[in-house]
Structures are given as C-alpha cells and as structure tokens.
Protein backbone atom coordinates (compact mmCIF):
# COMPACT_ATOMS: atom_id res chain seq x y z
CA UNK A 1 -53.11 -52.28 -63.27
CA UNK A 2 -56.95 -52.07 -64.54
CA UNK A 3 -57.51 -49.74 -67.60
CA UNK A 4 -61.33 -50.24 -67.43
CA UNK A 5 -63.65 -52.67 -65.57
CA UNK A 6 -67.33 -52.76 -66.98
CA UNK A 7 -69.98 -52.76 -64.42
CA UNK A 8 -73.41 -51.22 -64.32
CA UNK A 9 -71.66 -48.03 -62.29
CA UNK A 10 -69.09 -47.71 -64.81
CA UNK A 11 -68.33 -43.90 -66.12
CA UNK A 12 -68.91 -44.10 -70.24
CA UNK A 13 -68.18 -40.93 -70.35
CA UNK A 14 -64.38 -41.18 -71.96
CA UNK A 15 -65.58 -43.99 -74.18
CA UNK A 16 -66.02 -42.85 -78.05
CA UNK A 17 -66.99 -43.94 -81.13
CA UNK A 18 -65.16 -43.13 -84.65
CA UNK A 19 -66.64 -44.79 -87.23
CA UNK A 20 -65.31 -44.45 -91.04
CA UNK A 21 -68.68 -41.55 -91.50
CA UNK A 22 -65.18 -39.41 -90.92
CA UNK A 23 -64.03 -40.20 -94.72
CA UNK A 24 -67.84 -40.36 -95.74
CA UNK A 25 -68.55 -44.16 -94.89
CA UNK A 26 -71.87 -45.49 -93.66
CA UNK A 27 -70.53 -48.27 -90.91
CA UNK A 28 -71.78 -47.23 -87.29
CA UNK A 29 -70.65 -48.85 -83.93
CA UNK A 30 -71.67 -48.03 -80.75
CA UNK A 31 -70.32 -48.95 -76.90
CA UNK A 32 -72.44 -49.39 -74.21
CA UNK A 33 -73.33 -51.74 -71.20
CA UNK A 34 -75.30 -54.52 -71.08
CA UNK A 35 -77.88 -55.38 -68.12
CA UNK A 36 -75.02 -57.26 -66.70
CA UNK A 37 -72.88 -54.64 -66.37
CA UNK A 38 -70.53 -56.01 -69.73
CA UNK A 39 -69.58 -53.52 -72.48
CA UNK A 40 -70.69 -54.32 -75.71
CA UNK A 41 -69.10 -52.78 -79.29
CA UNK A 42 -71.32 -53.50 -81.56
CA UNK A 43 -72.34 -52.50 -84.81
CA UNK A 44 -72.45 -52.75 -88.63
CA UNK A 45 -69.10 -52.00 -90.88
CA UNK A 46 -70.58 -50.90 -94.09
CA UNK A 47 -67.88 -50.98 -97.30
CA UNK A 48 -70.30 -48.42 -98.82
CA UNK A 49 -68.60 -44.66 -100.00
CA UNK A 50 -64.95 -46.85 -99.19
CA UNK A 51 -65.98 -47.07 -95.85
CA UNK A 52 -64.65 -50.54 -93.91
CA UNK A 53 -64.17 -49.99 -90.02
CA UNK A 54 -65.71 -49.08 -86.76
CA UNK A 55 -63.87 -48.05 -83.52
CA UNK A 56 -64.35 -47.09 -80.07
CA UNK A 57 -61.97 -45.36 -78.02
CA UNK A 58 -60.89 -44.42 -73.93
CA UNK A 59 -59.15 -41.78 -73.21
CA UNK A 60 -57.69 -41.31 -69.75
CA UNK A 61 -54.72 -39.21 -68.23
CA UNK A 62 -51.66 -41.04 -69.19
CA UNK A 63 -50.31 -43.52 -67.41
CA UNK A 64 -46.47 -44.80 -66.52
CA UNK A 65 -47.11 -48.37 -67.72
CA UNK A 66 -43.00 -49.18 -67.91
CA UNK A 67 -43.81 -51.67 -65.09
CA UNK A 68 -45.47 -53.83 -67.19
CA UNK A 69 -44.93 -55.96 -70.49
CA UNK A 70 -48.43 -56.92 -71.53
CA UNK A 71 -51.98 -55.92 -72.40
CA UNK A 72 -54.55 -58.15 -71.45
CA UNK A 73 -58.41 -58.33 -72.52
CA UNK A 74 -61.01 -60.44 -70.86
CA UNK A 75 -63.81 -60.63 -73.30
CA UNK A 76 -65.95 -62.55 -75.64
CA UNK A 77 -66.18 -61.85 -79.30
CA UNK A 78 -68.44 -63.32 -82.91
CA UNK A 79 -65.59 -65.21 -84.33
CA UNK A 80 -64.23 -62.19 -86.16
CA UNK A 81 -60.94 -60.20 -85.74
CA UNK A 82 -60.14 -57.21 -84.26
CA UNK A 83 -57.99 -54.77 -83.54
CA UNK A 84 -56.89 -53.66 -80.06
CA UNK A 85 -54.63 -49.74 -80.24
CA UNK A 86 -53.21 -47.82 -77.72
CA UNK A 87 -51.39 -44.38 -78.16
CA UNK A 88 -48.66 -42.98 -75.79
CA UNK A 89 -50.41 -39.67 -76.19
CA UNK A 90 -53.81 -38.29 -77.48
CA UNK A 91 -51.49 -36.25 -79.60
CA UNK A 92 -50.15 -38.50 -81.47
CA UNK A 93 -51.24 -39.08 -84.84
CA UNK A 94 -50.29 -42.80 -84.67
CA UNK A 95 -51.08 -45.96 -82.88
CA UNK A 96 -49.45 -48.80 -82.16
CA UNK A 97 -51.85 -51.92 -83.06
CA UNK A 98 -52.39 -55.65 -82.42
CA UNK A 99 -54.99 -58.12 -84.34
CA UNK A 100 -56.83 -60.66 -82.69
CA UNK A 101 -59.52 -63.17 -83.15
CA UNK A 102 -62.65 -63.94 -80.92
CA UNK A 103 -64.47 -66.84 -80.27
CA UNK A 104 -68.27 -66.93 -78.46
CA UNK A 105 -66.25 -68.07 -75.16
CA UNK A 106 -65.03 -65.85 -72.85
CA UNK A 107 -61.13 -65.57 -73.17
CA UNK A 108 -58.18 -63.72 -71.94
CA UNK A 109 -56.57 -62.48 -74.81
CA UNK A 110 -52.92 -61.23 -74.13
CA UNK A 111 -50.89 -58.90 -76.06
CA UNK A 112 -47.32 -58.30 -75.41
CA UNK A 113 -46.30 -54.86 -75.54
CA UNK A 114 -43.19 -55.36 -78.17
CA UNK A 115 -45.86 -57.18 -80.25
CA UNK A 116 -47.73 -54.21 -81.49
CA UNK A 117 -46.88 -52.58 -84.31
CA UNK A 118 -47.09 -48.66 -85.21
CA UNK A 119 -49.63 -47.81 -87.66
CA UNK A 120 -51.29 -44.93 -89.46
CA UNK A 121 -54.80 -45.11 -91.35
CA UNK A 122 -54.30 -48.96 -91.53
CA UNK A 123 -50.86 -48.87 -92.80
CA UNK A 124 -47.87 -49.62 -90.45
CA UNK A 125 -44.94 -47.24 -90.31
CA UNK A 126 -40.81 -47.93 -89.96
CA UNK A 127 -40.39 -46.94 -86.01
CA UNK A 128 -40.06 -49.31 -83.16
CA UNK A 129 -43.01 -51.15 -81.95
CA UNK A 130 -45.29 -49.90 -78.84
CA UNK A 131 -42.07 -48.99 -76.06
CA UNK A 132 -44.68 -49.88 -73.42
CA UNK A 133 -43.28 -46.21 -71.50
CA UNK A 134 -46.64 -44.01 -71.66
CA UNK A 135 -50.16 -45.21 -72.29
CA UNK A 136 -53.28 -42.60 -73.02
CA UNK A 137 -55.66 -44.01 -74.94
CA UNK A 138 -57.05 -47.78 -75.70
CA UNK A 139 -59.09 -48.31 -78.58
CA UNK A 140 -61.04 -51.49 -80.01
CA UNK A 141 -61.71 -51.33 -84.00
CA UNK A 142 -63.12 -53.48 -86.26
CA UNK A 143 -62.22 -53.16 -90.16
CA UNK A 144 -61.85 -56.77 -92.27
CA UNK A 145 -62.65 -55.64 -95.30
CA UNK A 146 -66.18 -57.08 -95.04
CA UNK A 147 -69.56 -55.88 -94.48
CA UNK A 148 -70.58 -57.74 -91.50
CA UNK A 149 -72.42 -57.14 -88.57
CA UNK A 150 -70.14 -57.14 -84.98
CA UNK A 151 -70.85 -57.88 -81.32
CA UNK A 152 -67.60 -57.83 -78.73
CA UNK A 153 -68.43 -58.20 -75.12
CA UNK A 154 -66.00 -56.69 -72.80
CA UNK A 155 -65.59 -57.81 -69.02
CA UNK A 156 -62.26 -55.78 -68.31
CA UNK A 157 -59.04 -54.70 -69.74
CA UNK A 158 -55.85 -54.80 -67.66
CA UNK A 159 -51.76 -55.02 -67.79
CA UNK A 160 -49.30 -57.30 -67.11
C-alpha cells in the first residue's frame, strides 16, 4: 500500500510543518518538491528559546493497515538521524516513533511496525508499541539536540 509518492503532480496540500516556534523556538523546516518531482524536508533546527526539532506531517483518512507489518521509506538523507511517527488517529495526543539514520545514497529504510515505540513530547510512555491496526497520520521530524542545518529527500513511503 503507498502512503505518498512524490512527483511533480503530487497534492501538498495535507503535508504540514510544526516546528518547535510552538514552545517559542526559532528552528523552521519546510516540505516541498524538487524539479524532479522528490520531496525535500529541509531546514534549520535552532536550540535557541529551548527550541531543538522540526517536523512535517500527512494527514489522510485513516487507513486499515492490519494487513501489513512494516513501514518502508525510500529516500536519501545528510548523514543525520531522524525520526519517522505515525498516529492511529489525528486525535491522539501520542505517537508511536522510530529513529533512523541517512546516508547521501538513496536507501530503503524499513521499520517494523512492533518496533516503534509510543511517545509524547520526546519522551516514550508504558503502553504497547505501534499495534499496526489504524494508521492516520505519518510524520518525519528532526530533533538531535544540535543546531544543524537538514536536507531529507523523499521518493515514496509505503507498507509492507
């Protein structure tokens, strides 16, 4: 099942940033596409005013995803980590998260559903990880404790 495909058509429309500006921080990140039709998050994470993270989010109506047991992302990164979140629900106040690290290669990063972990404002919480049931949001977020510039291309992000 495809979550999102970038191409030069694609719909940005359910694509969002949150930045750390939301607890007075100064680190901005944007999504967009590239001329090739690629998404790019990019941006600066400032530590300024306790800031530290940048994220973009999809939200889309949810989807039955108990047919599958994996996330997986084809994309190219800076070297840095990141963090890759889904929610069940756009009402839930959690999300259930999973770190990885890019190189400047294009790779196919895959995360196994029982792998990520429930979290709230960076800190993870004592419930079961990500049931891999219900799926309504996807989110890409960047936050190393490090002022550092970011660039992650995206070429798709589907299950397994």
């Amino acid at each position: 099942m495809i979550l999102f495909e970038f191409n030069k058509n694609s719909d940005m429309s359910h694509w969002n940033s949150v930045d750390d500006v939301v607890m007075g921080g100064k680190s901005n990140g944007t999504i967009s596409l590239n001329e090739a039709g690629l998404g790019v998050f990019s941006g600066k994470v400032s530590l300024e005013n306790n800031g530290g993270f940048s994220m973009v989010k999809y939200h889309f109506d949810t989807k039955q995803v108990s047919g599958f047991t994996a996330i997986c992302l084809k994309l190219k990164g800076d070297g840095k980590t990141y963090q890759f979140r889904v929610k069940t629900s756009v009402c839930d106040i959690h999300s259930y998260v999973a770190a990885f690290k890019t190189t400047t290669n294009w790779n196919t990063i895959e995360i196994p559903f029982n792998s990520m972990y429930p979290s709230f404002r960076g800190k993870p919480l004592k419930m079961p990880n990500y049931p891999g049931e219900k799926m309504a949001q996807i989110a890409f977020l960047i936050g190393n404790n490090t002022e550092e510039t970011f660039k992650l291309v995206i070429d798709s992000i589907y299950l397994k």
